[in-house]
Protein backbone atom coordinates (compact mmCIF):
# COMPACT_ATOMS: atom_id res chain seq x y z
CA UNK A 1 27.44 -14.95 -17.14
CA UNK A 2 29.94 -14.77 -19.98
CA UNK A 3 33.31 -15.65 -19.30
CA UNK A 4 35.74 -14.84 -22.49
CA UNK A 5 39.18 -14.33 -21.89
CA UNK A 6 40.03 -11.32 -19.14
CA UNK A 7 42.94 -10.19 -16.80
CA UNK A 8 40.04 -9.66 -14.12
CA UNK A 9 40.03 -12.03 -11.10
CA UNK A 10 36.47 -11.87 -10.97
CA UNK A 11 35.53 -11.06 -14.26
CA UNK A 12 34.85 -7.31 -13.56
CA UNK A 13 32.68 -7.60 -10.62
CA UNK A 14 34.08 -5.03 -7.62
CA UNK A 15 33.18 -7.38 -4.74
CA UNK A 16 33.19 -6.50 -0.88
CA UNK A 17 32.33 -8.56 2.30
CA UNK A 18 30.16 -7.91 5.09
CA UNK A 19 28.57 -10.12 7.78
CA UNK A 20 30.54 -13.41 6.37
CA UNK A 21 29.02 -12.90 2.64
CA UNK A 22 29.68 -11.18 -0.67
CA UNK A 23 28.44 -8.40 -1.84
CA UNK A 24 28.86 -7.16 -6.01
CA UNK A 25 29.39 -3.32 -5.13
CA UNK A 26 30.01 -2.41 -8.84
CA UNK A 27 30.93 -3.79 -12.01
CA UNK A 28 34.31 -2.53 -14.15
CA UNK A 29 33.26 -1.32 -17.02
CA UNK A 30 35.12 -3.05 -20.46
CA UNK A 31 34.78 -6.31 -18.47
CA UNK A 32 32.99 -9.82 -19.00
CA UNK A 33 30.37 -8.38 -16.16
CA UNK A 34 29.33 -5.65 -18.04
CA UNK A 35 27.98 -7.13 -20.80
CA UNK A 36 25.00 -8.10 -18.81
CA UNK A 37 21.89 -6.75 -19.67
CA UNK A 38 20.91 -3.77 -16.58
CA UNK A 39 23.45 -4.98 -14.14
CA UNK A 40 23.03 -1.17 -12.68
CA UNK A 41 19.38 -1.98 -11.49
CA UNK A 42 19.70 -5.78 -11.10
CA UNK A 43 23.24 -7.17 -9.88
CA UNK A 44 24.42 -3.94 -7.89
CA UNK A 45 24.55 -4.67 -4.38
CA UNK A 46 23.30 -8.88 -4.40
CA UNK A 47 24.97 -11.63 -2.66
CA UNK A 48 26.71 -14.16 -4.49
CA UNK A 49 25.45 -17.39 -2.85
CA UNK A 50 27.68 -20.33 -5.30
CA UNK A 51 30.15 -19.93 -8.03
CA UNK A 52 28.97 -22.34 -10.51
CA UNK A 53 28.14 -25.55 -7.68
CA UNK A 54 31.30 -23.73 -5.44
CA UNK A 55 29.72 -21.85 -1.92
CA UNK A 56 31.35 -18.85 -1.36
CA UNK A 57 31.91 -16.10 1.38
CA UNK A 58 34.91 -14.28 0.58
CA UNK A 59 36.11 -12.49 -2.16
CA UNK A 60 38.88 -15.00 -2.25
CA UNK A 61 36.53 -17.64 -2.25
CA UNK A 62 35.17 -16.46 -5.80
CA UNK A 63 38.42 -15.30 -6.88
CA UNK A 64 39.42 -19.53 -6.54
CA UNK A 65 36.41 -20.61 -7.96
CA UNK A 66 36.65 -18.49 -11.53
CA UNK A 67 40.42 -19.42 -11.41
CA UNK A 68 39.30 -23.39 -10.91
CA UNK A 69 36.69 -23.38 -13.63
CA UNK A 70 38.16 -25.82 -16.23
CA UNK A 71 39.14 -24.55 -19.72
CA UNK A 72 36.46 -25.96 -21.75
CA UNK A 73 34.31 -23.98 -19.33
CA UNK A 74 35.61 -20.56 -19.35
CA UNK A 75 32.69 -19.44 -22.29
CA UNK A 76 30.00 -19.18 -19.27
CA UNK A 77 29.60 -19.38 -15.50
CA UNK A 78 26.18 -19.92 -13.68
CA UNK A 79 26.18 -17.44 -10.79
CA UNK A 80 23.25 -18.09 -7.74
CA UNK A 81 22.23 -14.46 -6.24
CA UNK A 82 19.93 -13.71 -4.60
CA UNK A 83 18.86 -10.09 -2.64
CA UNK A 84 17.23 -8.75 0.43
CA UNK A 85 13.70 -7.33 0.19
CA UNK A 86 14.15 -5.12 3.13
CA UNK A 87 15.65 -1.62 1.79
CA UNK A 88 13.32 0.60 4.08
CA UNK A 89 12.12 0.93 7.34
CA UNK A 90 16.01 -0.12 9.24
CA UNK A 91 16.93 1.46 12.70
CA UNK A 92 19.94 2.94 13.21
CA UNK A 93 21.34 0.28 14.33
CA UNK A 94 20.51 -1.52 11.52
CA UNK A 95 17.62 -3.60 12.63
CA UNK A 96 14.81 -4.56 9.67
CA UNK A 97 11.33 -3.11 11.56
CA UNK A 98 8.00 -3.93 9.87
CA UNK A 99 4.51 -2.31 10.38
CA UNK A 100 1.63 -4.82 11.88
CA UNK A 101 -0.31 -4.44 8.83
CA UNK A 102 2.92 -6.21 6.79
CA UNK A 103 1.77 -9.44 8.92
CA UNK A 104 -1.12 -9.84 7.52
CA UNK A 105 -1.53 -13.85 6.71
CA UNK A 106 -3.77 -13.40 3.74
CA UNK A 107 -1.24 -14.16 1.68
CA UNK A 108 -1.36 -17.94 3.02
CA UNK A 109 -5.06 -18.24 2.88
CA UNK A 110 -4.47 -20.73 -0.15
CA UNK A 111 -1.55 -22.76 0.91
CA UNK A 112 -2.76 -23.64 4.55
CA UNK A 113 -4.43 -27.15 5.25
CA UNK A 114 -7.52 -27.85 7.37
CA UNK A 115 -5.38 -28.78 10.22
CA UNK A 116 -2.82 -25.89 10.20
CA UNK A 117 -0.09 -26.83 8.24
CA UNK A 118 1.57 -25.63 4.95
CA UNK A 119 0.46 -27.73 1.97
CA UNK A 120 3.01 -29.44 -0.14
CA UNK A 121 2.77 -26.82 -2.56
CA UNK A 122 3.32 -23.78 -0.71
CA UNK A 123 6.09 -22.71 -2.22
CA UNK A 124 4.77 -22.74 -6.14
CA UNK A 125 2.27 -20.55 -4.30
CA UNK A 126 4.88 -17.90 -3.17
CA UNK A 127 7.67 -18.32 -5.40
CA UNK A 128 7.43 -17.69 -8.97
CA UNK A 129 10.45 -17.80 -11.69
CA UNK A 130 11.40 -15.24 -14.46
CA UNK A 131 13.82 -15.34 -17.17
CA UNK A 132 15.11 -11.42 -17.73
CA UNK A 133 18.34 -11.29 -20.02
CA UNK A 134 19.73 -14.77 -19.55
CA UNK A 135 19.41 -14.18 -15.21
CA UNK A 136 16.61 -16.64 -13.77
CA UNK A 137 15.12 -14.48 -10.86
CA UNK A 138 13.16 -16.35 -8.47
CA UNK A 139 10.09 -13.48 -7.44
CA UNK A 140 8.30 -14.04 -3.90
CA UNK A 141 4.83 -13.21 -4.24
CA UNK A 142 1.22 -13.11 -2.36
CA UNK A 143 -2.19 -14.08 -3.59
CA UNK A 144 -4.30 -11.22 -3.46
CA UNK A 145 -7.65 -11.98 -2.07
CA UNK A 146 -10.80 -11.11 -5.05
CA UNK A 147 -14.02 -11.79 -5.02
CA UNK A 148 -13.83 -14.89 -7.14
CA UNK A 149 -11.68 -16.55 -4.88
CA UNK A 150 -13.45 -15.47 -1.76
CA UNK A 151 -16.53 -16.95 -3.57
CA UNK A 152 -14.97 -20.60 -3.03
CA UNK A 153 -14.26 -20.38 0.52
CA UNK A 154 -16.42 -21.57 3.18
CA UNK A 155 -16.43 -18.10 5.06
CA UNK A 156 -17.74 -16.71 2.04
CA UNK A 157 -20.95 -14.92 3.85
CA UNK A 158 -19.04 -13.04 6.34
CA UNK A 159 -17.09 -11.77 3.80
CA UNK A 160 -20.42 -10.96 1.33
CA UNK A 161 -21.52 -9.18 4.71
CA UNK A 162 -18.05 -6.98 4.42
CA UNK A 163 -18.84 -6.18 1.23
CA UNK A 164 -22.87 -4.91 2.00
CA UNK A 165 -21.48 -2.97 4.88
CA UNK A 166 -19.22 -0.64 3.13
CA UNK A 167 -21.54 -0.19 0.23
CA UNK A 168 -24.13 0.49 3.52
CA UNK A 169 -21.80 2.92 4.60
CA UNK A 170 -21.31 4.92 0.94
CA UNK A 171 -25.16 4.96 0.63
CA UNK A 172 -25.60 6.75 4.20
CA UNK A 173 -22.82 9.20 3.07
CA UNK A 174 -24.98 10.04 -0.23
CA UNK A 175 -22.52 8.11 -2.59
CA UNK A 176 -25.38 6.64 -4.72
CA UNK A 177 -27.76 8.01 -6.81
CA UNK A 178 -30.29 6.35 -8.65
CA UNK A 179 -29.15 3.77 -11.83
CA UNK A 180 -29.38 5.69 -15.02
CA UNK A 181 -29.02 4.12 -18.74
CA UNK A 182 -25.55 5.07 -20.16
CA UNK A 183 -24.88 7.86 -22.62
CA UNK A 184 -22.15 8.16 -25.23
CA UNK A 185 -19.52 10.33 -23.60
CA UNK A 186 -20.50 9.70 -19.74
CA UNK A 187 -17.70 8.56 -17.24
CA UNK A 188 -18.39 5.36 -16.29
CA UNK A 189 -15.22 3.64 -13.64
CA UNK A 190 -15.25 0.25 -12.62
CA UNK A 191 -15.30 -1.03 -8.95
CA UNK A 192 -12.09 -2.06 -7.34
CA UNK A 193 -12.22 -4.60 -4.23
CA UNK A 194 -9.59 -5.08 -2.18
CA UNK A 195 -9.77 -7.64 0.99
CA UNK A 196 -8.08 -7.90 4.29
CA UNK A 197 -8.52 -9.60 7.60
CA UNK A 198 -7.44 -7.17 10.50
CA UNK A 199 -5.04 -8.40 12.59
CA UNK A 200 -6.14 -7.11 15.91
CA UNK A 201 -9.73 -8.65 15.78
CA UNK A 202 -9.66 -10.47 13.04
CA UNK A 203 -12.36 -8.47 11.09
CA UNK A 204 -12.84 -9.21 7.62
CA UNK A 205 -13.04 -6.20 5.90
CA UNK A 206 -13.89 -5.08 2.13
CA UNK A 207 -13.09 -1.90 0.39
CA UNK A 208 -14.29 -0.95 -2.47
CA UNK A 209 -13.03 2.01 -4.85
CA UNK A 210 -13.41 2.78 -8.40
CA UNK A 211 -10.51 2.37 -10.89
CA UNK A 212 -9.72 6.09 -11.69
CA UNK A 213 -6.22 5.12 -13.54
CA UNK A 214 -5.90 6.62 -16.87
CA UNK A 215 -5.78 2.87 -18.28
CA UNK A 216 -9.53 3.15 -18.07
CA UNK A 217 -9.41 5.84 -20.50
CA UNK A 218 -12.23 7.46 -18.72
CA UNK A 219 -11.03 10.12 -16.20
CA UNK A 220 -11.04 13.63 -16.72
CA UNK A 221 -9.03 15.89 -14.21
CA UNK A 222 -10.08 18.87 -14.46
CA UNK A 223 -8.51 20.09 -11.21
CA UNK A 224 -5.66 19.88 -8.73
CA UNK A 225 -4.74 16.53 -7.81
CA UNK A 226 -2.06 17.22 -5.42
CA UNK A 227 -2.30 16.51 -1.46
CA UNK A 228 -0.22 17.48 1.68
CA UNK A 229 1.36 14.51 3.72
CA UNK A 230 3.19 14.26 6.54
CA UNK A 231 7.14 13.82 5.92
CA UNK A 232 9.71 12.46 8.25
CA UNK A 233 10.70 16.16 9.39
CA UNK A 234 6.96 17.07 9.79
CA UNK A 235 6.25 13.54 12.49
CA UNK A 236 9.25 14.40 14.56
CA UNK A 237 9.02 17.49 14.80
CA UNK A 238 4.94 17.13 15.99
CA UNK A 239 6.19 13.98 18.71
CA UNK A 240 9.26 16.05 19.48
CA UNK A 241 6.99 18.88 20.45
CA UNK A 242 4.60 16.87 22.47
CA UNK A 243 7.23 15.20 24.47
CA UNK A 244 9.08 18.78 25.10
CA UNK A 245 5.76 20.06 26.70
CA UNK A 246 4.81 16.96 28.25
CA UNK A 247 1.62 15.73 25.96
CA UNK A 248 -0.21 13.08 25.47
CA UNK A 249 -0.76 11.04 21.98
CA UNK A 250 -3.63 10.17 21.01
CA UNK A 251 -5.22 8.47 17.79
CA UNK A 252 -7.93 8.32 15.52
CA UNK A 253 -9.18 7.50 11.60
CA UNK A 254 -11.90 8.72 9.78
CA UNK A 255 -13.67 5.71 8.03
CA UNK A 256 -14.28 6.37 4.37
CA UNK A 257 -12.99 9.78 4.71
CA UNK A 258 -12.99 10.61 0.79
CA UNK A 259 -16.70 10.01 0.73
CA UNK A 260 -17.15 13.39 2.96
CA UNK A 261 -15.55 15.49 0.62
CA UNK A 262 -17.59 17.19 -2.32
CA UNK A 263 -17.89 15.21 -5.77
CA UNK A 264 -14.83 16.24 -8.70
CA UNK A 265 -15.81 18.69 -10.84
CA UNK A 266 -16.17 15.57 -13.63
CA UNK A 267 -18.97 13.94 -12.87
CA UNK A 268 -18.43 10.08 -13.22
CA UNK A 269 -20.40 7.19 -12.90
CA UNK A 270 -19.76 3.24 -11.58
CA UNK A 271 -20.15 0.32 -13.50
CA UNK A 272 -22.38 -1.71 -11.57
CA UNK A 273 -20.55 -5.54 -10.70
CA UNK A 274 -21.42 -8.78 -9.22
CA UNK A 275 -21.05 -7.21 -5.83
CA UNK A 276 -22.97 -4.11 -6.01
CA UNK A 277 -25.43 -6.22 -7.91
CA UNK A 278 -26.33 -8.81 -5.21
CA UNK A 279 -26.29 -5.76 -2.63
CA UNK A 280 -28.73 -3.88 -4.51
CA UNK A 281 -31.36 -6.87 -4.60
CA UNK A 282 -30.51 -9.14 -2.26
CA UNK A 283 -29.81 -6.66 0.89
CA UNK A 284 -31.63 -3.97 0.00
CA UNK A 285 -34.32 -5.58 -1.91
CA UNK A 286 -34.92 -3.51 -4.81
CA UNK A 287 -35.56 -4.38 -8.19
CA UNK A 288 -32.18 -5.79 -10.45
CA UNK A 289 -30.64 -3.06 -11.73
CA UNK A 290 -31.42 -3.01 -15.74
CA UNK A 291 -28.99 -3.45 -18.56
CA UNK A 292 -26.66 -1.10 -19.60
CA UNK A 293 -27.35 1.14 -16.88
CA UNK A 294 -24.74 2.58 -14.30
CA UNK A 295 -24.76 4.50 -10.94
CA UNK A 296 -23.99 8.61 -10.80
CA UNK A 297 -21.22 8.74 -7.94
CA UNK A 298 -22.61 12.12 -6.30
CA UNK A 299 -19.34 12.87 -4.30
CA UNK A 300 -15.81 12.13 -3.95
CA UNK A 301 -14.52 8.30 -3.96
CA UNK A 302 -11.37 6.82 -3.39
CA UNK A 303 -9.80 5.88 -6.37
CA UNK A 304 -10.29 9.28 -8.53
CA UNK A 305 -7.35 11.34 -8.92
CA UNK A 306 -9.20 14.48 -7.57
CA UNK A 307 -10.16 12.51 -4.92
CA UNK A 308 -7.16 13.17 -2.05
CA UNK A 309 -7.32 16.48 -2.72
CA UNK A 310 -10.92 17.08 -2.09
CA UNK A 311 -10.13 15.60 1.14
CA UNK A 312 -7.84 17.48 2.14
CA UNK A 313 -9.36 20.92 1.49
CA UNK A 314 -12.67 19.03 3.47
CA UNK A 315 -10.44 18.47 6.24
CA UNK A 316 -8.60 21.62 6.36
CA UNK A 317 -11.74 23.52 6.70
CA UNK A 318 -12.75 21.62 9.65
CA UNK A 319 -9.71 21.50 11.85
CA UNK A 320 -9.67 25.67 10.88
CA UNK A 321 -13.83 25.42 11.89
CA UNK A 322 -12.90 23.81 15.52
CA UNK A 323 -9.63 26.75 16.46
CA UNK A 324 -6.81 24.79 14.94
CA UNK A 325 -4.14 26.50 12.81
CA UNK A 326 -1.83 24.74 10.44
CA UNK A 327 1.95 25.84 10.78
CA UNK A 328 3.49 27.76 7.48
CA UNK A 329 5.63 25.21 6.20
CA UNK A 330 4.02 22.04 7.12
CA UNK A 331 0.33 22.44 6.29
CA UNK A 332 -0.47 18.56 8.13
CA UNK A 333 1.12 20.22 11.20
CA UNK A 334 -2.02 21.94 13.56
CA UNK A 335 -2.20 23.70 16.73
CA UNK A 336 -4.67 25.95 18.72
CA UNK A 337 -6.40 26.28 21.54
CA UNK A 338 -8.95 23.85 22.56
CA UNK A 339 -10.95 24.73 26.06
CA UNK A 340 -8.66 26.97 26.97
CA UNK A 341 -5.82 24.70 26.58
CA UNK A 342 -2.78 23.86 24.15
CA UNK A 343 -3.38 21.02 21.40
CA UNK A 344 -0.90 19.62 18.41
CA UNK A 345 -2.96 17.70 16.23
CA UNK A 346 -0.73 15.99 12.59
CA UNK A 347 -3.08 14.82 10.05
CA UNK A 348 -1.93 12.37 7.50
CA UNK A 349 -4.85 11.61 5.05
CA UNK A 350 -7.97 10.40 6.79
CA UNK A 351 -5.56 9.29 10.30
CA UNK A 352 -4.87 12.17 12.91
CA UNK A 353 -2.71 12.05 15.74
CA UNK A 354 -3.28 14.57 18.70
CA UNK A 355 -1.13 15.29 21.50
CA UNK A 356 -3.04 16.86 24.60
CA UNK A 357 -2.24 17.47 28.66
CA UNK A 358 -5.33 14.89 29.31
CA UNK A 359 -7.05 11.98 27.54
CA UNK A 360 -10.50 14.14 28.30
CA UNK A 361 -9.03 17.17 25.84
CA UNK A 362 -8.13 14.68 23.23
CA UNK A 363 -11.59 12.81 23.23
CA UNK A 364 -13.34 16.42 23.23
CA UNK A 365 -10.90 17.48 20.03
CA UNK A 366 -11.97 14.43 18.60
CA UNK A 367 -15.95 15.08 18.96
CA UNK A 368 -15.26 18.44 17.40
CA UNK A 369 -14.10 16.55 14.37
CA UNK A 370 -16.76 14.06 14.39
CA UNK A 371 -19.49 16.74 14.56
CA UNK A 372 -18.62 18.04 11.27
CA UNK A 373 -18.11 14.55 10.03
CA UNK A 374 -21.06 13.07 11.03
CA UNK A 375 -24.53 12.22 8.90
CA UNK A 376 -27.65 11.05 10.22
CA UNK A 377 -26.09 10.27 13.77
CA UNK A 378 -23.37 7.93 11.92
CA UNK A 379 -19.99 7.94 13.91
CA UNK A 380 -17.10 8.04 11.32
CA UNK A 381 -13.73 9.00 14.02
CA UNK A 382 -12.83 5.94 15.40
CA UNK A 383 -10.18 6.43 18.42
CA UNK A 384 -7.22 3.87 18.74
């Protein structure tokens, strides 16, 4: 930070304390401070940690430390701040909360030893630095789990076996059709894996999802993209609701929900890759898949802009099918009559949530849904 000659106390920085720390709340503008490149977006609202190699925790405390610099040293200042990752998801009472699937330890799969303990360097793992307009940020970060580095790891199998059960599960759904050499014009997406262990059974699991982005240069939309969720307003009022009448909650997800719906009206295809590859020879057994040849998608997957919406409109029509009705102004919000009683179900994407007077109603709302879900016997609701 540039220090040149200023009447400030703290060079321009409006400072306030909370919890025995510092807080920049705003900078004055004409001041030292201001001159910093994006100080709205970057030093608004960070705690000053040390004053050049001073701790502070007061606004006095900086206030001595800039009047203490020597002379020759006025020109600059080296400030250490640093700032809280957890803006969302705070009680009113102030308390961070975080969801179980925010625990997941993949992101120490490469810095754990054999016998359970961090490696030495765990921390170049996590931590990375950046320079951005003369401020040295230092950027927690996770290794994301591919294919290439799941390759190299001694569970690799069990997670090859993730992989040929969700492409299993697209082929039973009709998501394949036969490889077909590739035209000048066609659509063709590339696969997109992404890897996670569950944290309630430890399940490896592997999804995979084409790469509909308009990077790719390939998508067409050609229809409405846009999907209904849930907001805040929409959840409490549905729990509110069930406690007022005395319900029960119950839950369920629909697994690969997007492959239900009908195709986009572009018709794409999928570039075949090293995964879909050994699946097609080595699990099904069929002859390797010829060059420059790709694979028509025949309905919806995850990962194509058109893709939520199709969903949704699948969805709709089934909760309508089975006597629920959603409310005017929020369309995730359902209710009917099920058996001659009272049922709330909220949808959010492929997850629903229904509140019944008995665990027996819920599970028979739930087999409603999964008759109009199902294909060749498959189960696709899974109750939690």
């Amino acid at each position: 930070m540039g220090l040149p000659t200023t009447t400030h106390p703290t060079a321009g920085m409006e400072l306030r304390e909370l919890d025995g720390r510092v807080f920049i709340h705003d900078i004055s503008l004409g001041t030292p401070c201001a001159k910093i490149p994006r100080w709205k977006s970057r030093l608004r609202n960070v705690c000053i940690l040390m004053v050049k190699d001073t701790p502070v925790s007061t606004i006095a405390d900086v206030k001595s430390a800039l009047a203490a610099l020597p002379m020759t040293s006025r020109g600059t200042c080296k400030l250490l701040l640093c700032s809280s990752e957890l803006r969302d998801g705070l009680t009113y009472e102030g308390i961070p909360q975080i969801s179980l699937d925010q625990l997941n330890p993949r992101h120490f799969f490469r810095t754990i030893t054999n016998d359970g303990y961090p490696s030495n360097n765990m921390l170049t793992h996590m931590i990375r630095q950046s320079w951005d307009g003369g401020v040295l940020q230092y950027i927690t970060h996770a290794h994301k789990l591919t294919h290439g580095v799941l390759l190299k790891q001694a569970d690799w199998e069990e997670w090859q076996q993730s992989e040929f059960l969700q492409l299993d599960q697209y082929e039973l759904q009709g998501m394949f059709g036969e490889p077909v050499l590739i035209r000048d014009g066609n659509a063709v997406f590339n696969l997109v894996w992404t890897y996670a262990v569950k944290e309630v059974d430890r399940r490896k699991k592997a999804r995979c999802t084409c790469d509909g982005s308009t990077r790719g240069g390939q998508v067409r939309v050609l229809d409405y993209t846009y999907a209904n969720s849930p907001d805040h307003t929409c959840s409490r009022l549905f729990y509110a609701i069930a406690a007022a009448e005395n319900l029960v909650v119950f839950g369920a997800d629909v697994s690969n929900a997007f492959a239900k719906a009908p195709p986009p009206k572009q018709g794409f295809y999928i570039r075949p890759d090293n995964a879909f590859k050994a699946w097609w020879t080595i699990h099904k057994g069929r002859p390797p898949i010829p060059a420059n040849h790709v694979i028509p998608i025949l309905s919806a997957m995850q990962g194509h802009p058109e893709a939520p919406r199709l969903w949704e409109k699948h969805a709709d029509q089934i909760l309508r099918t089975i006597g629920l009705t959603p409310t005017t102004h929020e369309p995730c919000l359902y209710s009917g009559i099920i058996d001659g009683h009272r049922a709330l179900l909220l949808q959010q994407v492929d997850n629903f949530a229904v509140a019944t007077s008995s665990e027996s109603l819920a599970s028979r709302v739930f087999d409603l849904i999964d008759e109009h879900l199902m294909c060749s016997a498959h189960r696709y609701l899974h109750v939690w």
